[in-house]
C-alpha atoms as a PDB file:
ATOM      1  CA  UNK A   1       0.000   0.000   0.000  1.00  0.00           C
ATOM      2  CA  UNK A   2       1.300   3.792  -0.844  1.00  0.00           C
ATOM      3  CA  UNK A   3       1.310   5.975   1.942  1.00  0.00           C
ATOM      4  CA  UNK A   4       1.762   9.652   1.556  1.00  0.00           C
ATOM      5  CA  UNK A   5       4.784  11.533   2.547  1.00  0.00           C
ATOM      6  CA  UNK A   6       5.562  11.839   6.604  1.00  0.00           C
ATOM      7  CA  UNK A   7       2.185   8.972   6.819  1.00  0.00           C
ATOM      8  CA  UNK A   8       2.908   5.322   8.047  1.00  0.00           C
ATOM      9  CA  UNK A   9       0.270   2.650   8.783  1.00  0.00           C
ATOM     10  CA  UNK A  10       0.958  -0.357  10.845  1.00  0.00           C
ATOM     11  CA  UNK A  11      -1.341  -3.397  11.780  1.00  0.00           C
ATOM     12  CA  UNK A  12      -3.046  -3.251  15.220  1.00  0.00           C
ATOM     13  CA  UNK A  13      -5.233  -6.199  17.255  1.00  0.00           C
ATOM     14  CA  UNK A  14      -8.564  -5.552  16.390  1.00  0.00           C
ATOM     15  CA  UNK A  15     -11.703  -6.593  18.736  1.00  0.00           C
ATOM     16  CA  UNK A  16     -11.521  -9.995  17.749  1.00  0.00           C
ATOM     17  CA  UNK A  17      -7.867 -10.432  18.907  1.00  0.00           C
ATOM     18  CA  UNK A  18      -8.848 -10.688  22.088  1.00  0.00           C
ATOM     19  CA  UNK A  19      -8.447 -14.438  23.914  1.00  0.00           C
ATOM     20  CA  UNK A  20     -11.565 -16.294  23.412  1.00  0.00           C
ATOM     21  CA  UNK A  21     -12.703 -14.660  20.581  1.00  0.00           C
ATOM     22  CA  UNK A  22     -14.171 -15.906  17.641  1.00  0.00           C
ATOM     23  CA  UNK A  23     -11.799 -15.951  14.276  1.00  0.00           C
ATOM     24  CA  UNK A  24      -8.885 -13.186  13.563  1.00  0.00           C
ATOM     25  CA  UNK A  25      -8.840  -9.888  13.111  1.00  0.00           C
ATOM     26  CA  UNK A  26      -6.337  -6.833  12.753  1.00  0.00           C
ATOM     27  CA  UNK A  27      -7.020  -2.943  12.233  1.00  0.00           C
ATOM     28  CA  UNK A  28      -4.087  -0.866  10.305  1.00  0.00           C
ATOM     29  CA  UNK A  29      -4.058   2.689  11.342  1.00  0.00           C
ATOM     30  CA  UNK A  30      -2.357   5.220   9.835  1.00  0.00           C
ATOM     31  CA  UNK A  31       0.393   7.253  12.449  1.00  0.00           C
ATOM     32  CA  UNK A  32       1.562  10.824  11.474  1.00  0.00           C
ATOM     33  CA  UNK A  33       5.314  10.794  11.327  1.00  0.00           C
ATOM     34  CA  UNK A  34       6.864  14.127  13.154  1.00  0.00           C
ATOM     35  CA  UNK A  35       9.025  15.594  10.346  1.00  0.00           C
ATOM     36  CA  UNK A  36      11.373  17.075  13.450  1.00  0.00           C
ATOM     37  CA  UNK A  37      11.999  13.571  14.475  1.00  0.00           C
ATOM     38  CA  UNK A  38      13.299  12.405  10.891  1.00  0.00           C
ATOM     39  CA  UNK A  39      15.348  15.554  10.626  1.00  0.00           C
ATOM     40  CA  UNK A  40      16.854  14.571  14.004  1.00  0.00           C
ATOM     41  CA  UNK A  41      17.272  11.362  13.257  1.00  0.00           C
ATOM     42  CA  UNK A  42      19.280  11.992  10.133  1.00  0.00           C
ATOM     43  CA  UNK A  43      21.408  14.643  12.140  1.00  0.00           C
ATOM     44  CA  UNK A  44      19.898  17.859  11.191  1.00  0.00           C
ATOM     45  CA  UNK A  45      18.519  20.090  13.864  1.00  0.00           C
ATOM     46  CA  UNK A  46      14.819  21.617  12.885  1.00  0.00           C
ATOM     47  CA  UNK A  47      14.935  25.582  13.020  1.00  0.00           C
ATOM     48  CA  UNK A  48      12.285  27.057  15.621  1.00  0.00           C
ATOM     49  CA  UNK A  49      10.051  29.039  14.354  1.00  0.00           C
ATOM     50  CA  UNK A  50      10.747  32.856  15.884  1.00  0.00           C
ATOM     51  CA  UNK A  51      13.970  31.647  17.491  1.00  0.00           C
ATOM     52  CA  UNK A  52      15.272  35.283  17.529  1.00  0.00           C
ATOM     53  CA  UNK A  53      13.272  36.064  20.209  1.00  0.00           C
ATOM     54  CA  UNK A  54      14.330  35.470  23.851  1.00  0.00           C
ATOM     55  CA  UNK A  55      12.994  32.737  26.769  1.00  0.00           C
ATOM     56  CA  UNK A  56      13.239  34.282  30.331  1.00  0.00           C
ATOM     57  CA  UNK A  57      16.504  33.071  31.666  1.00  0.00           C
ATOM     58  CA  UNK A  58      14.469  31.192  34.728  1.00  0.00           C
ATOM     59  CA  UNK A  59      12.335  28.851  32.404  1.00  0.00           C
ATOM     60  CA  UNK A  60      13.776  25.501  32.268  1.00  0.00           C
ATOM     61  CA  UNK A  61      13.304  24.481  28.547  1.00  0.00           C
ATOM     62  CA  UNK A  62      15.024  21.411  28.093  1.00  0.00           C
ATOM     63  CA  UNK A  63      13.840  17.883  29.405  1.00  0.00           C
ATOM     64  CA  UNK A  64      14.558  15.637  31.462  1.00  0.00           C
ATOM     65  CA  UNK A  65      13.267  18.892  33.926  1.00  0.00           C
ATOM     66  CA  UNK A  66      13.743  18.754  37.385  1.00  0.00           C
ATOM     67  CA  UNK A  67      11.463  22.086  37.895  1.00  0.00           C
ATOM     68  CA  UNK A  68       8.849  23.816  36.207  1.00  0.00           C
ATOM     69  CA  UNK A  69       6.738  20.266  35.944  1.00  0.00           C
ATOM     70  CA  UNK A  70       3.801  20.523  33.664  1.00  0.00           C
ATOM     71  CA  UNK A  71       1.598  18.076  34.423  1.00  0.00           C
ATOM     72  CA  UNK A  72      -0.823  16.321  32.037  1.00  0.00           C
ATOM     73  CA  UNK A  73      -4.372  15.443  32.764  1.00  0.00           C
ATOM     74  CA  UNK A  74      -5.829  12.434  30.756  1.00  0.00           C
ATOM     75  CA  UNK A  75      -9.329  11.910  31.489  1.00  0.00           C
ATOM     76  CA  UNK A  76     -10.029   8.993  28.537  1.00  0.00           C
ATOM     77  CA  UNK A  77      -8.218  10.654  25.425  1.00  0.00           C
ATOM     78  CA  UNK A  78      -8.797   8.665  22.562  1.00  0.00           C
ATOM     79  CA  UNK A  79      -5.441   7.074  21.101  1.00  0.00           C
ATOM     80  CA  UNK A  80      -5.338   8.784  17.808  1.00  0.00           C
ATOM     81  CA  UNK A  81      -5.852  12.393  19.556  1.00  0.00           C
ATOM     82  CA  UNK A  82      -2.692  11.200  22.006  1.00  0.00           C
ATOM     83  CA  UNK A  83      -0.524  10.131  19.869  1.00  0.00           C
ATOM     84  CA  UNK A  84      -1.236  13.846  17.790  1.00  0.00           C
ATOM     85  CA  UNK A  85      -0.967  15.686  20.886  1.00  0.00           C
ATOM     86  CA  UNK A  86       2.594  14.281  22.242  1.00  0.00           C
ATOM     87  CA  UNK A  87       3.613  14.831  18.643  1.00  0.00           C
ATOM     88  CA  UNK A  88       2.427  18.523  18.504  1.00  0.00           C
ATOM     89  CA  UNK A  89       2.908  19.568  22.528  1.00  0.00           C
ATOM     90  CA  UNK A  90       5.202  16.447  24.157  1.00  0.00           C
ATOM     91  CA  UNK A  91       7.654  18.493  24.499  1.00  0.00           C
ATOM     92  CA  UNK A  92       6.152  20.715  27.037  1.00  0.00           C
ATOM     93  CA  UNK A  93       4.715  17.871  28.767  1.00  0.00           C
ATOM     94  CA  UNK A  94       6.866  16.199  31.815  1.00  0.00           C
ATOM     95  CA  UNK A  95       3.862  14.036  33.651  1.00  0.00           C
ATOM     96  CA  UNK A  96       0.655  12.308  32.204  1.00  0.00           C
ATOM     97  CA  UNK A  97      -1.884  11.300  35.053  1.00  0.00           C
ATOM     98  CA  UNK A  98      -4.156   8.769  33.895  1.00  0.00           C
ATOM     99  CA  UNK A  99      -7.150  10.216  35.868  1.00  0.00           C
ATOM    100  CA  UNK A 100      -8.937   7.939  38.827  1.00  0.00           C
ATOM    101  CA  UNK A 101      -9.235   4.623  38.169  1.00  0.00           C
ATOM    102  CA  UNK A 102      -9.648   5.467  33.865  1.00  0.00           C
ATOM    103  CA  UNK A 103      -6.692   3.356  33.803  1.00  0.00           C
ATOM    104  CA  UNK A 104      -9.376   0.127  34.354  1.00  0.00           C
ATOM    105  CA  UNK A 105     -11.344   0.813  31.546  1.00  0.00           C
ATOM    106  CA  UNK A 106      -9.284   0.747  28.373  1.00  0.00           C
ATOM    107  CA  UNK A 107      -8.802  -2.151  25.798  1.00  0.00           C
ATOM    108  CA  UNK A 108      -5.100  -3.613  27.274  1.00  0.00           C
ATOM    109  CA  UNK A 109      -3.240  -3.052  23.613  1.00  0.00           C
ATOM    110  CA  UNK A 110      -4.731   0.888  23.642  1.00  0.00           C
ATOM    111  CA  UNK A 111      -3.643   1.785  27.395  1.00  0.00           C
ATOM    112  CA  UNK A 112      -0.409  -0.265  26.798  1.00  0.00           C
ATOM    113  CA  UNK A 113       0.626   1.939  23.416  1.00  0.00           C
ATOM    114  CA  UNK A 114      -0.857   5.453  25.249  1.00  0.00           C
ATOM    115  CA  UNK A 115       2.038   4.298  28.335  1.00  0.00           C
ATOM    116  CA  UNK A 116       4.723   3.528  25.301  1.00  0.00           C
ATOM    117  CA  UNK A 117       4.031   6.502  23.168  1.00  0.00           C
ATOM    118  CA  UNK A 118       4.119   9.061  26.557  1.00  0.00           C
ATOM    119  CA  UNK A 119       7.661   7.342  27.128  1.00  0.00           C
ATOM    120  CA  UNK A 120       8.737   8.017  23.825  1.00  0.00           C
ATOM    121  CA  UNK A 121       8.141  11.797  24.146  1.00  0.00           C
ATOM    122  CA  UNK A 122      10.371  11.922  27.710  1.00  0.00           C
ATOM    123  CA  UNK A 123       6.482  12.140  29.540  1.00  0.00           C
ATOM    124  CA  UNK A 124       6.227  10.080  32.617  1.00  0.00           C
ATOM    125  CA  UNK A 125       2.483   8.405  32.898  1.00  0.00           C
ATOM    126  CA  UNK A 126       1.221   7.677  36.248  1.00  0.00           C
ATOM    127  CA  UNK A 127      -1.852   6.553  37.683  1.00  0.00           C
ATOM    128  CA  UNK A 128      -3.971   9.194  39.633  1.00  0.00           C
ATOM    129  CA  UNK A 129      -4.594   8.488  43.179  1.00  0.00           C
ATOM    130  CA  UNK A 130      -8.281   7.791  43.623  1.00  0.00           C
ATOM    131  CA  UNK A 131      -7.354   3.879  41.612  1.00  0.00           C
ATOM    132  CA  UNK A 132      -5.125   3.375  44.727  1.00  0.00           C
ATOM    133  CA  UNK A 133      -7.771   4.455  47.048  1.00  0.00           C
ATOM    134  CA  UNK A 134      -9.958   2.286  45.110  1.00  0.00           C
ATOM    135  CA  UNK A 135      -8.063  -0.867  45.605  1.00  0.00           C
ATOM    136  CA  UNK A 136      -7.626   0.383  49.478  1.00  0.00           C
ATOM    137  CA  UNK A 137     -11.597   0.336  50.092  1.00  0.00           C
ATOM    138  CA  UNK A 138     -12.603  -2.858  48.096  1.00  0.00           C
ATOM    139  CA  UNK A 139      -9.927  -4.993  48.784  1.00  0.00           C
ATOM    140  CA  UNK A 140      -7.737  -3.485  51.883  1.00  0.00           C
ATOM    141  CA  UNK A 141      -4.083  -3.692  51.787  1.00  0.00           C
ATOM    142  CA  UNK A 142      -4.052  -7.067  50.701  1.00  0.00           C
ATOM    143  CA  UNK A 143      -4.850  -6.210  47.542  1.00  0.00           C
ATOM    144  CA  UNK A 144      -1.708  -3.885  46.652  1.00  0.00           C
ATOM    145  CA  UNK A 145       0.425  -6.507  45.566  1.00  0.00           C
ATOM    146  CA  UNK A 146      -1.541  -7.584  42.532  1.00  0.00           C
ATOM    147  CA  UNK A 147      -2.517  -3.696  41.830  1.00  0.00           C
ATOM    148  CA  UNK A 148       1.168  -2.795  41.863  1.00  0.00           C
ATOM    149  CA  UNK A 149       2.332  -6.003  39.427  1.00  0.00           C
ATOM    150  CA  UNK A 150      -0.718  -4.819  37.010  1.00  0.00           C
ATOM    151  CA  UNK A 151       0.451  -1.532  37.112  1.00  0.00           C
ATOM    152  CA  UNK A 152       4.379  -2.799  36.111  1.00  0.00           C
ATOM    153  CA  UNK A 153       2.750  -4.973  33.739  1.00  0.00           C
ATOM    154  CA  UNK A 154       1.466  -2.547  31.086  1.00  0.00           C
ATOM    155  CA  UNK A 155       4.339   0.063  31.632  1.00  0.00           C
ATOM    156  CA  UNK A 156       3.644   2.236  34.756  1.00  0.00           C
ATOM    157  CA  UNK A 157       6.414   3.234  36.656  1.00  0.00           C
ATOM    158  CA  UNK A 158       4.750   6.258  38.968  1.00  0.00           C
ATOM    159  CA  UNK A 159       1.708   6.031  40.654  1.00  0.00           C
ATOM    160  CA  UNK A 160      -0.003   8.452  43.054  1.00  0.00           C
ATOM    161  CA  UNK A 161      -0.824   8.080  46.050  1.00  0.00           C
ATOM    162  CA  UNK A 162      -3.928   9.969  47.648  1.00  0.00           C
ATOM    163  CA  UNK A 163      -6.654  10.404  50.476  1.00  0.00           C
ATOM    164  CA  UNK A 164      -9.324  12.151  49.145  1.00  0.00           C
ATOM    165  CA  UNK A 165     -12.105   9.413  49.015  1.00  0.00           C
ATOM    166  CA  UNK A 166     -10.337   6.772  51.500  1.00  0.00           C
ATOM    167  CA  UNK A 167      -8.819   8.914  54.718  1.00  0.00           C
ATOM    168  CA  UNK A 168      -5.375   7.776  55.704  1.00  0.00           C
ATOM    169  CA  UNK A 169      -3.731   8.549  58.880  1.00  0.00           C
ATOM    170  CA  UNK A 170      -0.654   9.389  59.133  1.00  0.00           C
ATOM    171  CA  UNK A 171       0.974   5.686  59.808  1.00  0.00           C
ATOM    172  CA  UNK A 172      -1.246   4.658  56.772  1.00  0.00           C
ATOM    173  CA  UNK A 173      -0.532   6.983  54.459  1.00  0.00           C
ATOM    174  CA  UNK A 174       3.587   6.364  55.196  1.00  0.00           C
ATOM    175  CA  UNK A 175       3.192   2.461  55.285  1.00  0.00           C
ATOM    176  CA  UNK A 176       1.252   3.107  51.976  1.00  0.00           C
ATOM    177  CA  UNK A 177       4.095   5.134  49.950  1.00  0.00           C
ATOM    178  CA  UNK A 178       6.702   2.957  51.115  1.00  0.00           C
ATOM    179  CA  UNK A 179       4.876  -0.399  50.208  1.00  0.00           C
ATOM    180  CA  UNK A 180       4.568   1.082  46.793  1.00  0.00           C
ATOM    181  CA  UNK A 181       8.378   2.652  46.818  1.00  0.00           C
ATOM    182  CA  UNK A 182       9.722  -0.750  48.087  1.00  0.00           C
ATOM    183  CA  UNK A 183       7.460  -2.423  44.587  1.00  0.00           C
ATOM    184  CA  UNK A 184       9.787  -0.441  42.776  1.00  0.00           C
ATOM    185  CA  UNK A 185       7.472   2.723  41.901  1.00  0.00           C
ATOM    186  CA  UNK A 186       8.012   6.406  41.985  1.00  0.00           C
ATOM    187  CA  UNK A 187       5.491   7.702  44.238  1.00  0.00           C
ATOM    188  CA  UNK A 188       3.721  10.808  44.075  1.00  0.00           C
ATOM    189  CA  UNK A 189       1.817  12.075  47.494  1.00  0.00           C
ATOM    190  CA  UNK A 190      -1.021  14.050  47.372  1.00  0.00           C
ATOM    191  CA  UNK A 191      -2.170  16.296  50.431  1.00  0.00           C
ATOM    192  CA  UNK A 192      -5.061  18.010  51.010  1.00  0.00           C
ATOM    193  CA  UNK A 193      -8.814  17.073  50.000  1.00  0.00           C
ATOM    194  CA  UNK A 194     -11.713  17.383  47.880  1.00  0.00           C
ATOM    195  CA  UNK A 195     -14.638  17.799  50.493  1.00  0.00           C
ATOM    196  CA  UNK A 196     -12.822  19.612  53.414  1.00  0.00           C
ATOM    197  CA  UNK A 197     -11.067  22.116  54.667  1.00  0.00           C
ATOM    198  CA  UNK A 198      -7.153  21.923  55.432  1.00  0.00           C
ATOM    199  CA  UNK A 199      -4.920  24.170  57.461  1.00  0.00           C
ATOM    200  CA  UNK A 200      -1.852  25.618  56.095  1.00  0.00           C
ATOM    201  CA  UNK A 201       0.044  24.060  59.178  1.00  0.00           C
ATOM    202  CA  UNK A 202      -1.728  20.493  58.254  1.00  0.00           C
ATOM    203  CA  UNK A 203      -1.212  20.545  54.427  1.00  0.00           C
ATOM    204  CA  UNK A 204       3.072  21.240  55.519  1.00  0.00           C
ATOM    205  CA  UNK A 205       2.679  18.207  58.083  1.00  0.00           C
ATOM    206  CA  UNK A 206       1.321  15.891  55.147  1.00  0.00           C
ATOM    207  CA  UNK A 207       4.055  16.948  52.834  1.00  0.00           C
ATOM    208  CA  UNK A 208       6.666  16.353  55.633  1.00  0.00           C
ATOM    209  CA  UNK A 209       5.402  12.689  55.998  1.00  0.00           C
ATOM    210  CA  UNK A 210       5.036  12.288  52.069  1.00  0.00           C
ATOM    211  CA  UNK A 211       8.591  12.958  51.479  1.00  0.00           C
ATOM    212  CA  UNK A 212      10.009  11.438  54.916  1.00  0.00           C
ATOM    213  CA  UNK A 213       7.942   7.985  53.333  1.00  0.00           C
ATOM    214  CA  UNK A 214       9.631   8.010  49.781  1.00  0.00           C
ATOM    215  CA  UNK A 215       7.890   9.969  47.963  1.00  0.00           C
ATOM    216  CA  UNK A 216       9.729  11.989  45.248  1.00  0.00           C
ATOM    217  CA  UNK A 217       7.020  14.626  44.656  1.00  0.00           C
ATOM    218  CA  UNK A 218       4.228  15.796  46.367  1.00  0.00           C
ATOM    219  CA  UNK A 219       0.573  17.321  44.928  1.00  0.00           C
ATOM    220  CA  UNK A 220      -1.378  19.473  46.216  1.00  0.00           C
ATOM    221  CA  UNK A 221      -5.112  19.209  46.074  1.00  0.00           C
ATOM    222  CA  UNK A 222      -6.943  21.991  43.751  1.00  0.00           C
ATOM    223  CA  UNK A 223      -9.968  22.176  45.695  1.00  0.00           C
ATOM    224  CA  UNK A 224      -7.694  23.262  48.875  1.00  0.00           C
ATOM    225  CA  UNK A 225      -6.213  26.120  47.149  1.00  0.00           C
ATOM    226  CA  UNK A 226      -9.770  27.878  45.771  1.00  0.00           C
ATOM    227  CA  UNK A 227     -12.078  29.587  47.395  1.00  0.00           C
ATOM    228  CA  UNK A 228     -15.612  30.691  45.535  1.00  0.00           C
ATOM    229  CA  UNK A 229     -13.342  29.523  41.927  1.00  0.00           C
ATOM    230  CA  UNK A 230     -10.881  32.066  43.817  1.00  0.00           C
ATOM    231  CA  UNK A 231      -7.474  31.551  44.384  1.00  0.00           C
ATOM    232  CA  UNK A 232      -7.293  31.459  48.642  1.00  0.00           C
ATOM    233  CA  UNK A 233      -4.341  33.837  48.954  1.00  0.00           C
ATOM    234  CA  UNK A 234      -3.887  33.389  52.111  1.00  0.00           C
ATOM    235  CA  UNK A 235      -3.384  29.213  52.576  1.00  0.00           C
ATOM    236  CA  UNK A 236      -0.928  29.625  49.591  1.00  0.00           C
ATOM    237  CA  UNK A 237       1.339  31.859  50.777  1.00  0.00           C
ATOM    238  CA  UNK A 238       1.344  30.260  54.264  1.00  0.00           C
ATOM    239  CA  UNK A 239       1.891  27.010  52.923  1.00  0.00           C
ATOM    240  CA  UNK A 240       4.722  27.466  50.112  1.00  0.00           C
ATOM    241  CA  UNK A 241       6.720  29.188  52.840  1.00  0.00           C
ATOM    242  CA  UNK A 242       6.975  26.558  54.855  1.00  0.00           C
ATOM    243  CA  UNK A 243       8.158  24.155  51.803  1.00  0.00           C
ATOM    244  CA  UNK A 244      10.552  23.072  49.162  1.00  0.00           C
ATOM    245  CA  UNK A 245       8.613  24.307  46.482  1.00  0.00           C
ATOM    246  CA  UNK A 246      10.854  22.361  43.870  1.00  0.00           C
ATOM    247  CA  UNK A 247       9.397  19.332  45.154  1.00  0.00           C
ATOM    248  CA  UNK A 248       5.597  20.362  45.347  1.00  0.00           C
ATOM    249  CA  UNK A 249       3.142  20.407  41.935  1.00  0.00           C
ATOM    250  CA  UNK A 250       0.201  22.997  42.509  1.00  0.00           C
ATOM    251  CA  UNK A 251      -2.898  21.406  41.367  1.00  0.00           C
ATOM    252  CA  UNK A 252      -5.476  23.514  38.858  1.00  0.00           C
ATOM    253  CA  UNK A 253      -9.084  23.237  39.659  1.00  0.00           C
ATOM    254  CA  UNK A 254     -11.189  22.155  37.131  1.00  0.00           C
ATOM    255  CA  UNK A 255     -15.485  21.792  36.406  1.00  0.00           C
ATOM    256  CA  UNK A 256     -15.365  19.074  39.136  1.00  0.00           C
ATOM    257  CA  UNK A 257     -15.273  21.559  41.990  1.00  0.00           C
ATOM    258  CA  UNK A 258     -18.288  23.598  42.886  1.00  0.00           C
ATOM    259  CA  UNK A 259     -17.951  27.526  41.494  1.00  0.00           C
ATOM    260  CA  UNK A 260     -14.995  27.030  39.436  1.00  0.00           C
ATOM    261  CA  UNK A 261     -14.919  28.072  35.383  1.00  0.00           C
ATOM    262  CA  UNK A 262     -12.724  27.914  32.973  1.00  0.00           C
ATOM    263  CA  UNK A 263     -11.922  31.702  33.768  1.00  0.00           C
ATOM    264  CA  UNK A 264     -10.770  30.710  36.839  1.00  0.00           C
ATOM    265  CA  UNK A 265      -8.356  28.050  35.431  1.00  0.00           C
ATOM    266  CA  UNK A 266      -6.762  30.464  33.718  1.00  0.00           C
ATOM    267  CA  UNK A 267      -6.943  32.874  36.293  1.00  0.00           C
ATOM    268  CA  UNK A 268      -4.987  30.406  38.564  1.00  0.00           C
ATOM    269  CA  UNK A 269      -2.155  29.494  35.922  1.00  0.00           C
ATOM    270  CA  UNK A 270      -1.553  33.312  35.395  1.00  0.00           C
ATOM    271  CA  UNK A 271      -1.377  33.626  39.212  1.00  0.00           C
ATOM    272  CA  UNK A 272       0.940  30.694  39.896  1.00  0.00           C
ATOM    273  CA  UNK A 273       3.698  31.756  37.339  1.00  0.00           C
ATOM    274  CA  UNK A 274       3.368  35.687  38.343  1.00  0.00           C
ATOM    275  CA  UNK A 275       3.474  34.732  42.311  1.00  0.00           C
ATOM    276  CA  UNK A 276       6.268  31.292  41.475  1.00  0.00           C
ATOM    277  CA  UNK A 277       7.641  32.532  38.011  1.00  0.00           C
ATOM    278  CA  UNK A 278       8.143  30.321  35.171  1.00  0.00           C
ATOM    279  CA  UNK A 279       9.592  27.524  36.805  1.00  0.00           C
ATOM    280  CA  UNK A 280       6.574  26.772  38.921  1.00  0.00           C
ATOM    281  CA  UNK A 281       5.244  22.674  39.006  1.00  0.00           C
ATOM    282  CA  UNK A 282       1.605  23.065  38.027  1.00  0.00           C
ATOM    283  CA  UNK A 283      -0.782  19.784  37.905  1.00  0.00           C
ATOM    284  CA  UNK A 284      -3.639  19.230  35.798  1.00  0.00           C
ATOM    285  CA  UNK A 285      -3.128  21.220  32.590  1.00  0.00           C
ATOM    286  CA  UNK A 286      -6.016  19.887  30.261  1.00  0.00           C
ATOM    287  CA  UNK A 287      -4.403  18.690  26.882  1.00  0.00           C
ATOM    288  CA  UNK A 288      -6.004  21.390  24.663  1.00  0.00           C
ATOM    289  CA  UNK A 289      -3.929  23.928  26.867  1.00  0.00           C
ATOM    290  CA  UNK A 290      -0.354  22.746  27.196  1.00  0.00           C
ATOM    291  CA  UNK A 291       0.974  24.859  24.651  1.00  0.00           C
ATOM    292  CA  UNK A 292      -0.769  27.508  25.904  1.00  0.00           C
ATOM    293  CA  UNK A 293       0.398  27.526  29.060  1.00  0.00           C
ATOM    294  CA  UNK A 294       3.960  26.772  28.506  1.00  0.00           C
ATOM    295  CA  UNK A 295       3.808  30.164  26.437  1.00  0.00           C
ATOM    296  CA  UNK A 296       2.404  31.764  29.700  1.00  0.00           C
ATOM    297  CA  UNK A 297       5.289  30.279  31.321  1.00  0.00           C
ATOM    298  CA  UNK A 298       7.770  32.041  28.941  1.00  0.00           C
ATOM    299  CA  UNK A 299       5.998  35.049  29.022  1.00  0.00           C
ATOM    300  CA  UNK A 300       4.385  34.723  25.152  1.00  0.00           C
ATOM    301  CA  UNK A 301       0.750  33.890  26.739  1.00  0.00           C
ATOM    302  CA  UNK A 302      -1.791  36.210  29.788  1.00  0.00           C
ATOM    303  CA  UNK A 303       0.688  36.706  32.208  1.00  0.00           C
ATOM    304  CA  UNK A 304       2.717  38.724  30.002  1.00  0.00           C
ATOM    305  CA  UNK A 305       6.734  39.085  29.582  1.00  0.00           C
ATOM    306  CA  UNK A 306       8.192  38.258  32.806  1.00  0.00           C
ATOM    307  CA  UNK A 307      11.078  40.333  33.773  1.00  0.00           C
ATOM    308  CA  UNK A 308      11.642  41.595  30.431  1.00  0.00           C
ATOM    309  CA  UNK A 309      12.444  45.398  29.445  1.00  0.00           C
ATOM    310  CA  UNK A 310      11.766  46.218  25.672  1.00  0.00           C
ATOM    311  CA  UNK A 311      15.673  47.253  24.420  1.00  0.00           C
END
């Protein structure tokens, strides 16, 4: 079969590969080749577009990043709009959370090439928390082992690890990261909750016992930070002074908290990189946004240029 330029197809299981199934069949889909990639590939470096103009000095541009984490939301996006979108934006992309337990409901050869194609583009996928919540309340602790060796199976290496639907204490929540640490993950903590209220003092406790567990990172829930779709001032400055904010990812709200629009999103990520700067770890960008924000974080986007003075 011709293809066009920069267009290759390859042969996929189709529903009847499945074990049990009656007789044989495969799908080909067609996969847009990134022209950079070839270029690359045959030792030429692509021109950027604009590349006269300047990036503020503080924005760390160049992955693997160790600050300035975008993080991903994926609530279900369909392969073929993935694949296009690490293509187009995966370079701005440094985490992929496979929202909730999502991760449960995909055919095994479409979740397993969505976890291969984010490592291809230097994005880390991770499960969200509530999945390891979920395993907490229907099967107890007991039920970890086979969760974790699932999650190895089709390609996770980071998983979250949360309290907003099961409560921890704080001996579970450390027993909890380092069970998953010692299974060989990178762990993620999250602090705060959906459906209460947490003190500054608190949320800097839960971090403490994140990171004294294992964890490498630690999240911050959105709906802690907002008040009336608002960012709450007040908690955030009390809490990022008492913590390593290199090691802490500020969550966006989203539609799933009460009073918040998509105003307010953007309200928040202008916010966060004026109060933070560019190199701020931000959680929950929505696909459809990650360029945009990255050009907020180099001063191209709402927030305007940061720190620069026209010559």
């Amino acid at each position: 079969m011709t293809e066009p330029p920069g267009v290759r197809s390859e042969l996929v299981p189709g529903p009847a590969d499945r074990p049990g199934a009656r007789g044989r069949g495969r799908v080909r889909i067609a996969r847009i080749a990134y022209r950079g990639k070839q270029n690359k590939e045959a030792g030429h470096s692509e021109k950027e577009p604009f590349d006269f103009l300047p990036c503020p000095a503080a924005r760390s541009v160049k992955k693997p990043r160790t600050r300035g984490l975008t993080m991903m939301i994926d609530q279900g996006l369909p392969a073929g709009f993935h694949a296009d979108l690490l293509a187009t934006a995966g370079a701005h992309v440094d985490l992929a959370k496979f929202k909730t337990g999502t991760s449960r409901l995909y055919p095994l050869s479409l979740l397993e090439s969505k976890i291969r194609a984010c490592i291809a583009h230097d994005v880390r996928p991770f499960i969200g928390g509530q999945f390891h919540e979920y395993v907490l309340a229907t099967m107890g602790r007991a039920g970890l082992p086979s969760f974790y060796a699932e999650a190895k199976h089709v390609g996770f290496r980071c998983l979250e690890v949360s309290d907003n639907v099961v409560t921890l204490t704080e001996t579970e929540r450390r027993d909890v990261i380092r069970a998953a640490v010692d299974a060989g993950f990178e762990v993620f903590g999250e602090v705060g909750g959906k459906d209460r209220r947490t003190t500054a003092a608190e949320l800097i406790d839960q971090t403490g016992q994140c990171f004294d567990a294992g964890a490498s990172l630690v999240l911050v829930e959105a709906a802690e930070l907002v008040a009336d779709g608002k960012p709450d001032r007040g908690l955030i400055d009390a809490f990022t002074r008492g913590i390593d904010m290199a090691r802490v990812m500020i969550e966006l709200p989203g539609p799933w908290i009460a009073n918040v629009r998509t105003c307010d999103v953007e309200a928040m990520k202008k916010f966060l990189v004026e109060e933070f700067g560019p190199d701020v770890n931000v959680a929950n960008v929505s696909p459809e946004t990650v360029i945009d924000f990255e050009a907020t974080r180099r001063g191209l986007g709402v927030a305007g240029p940061l720190g620069f003075k026209a010559a």
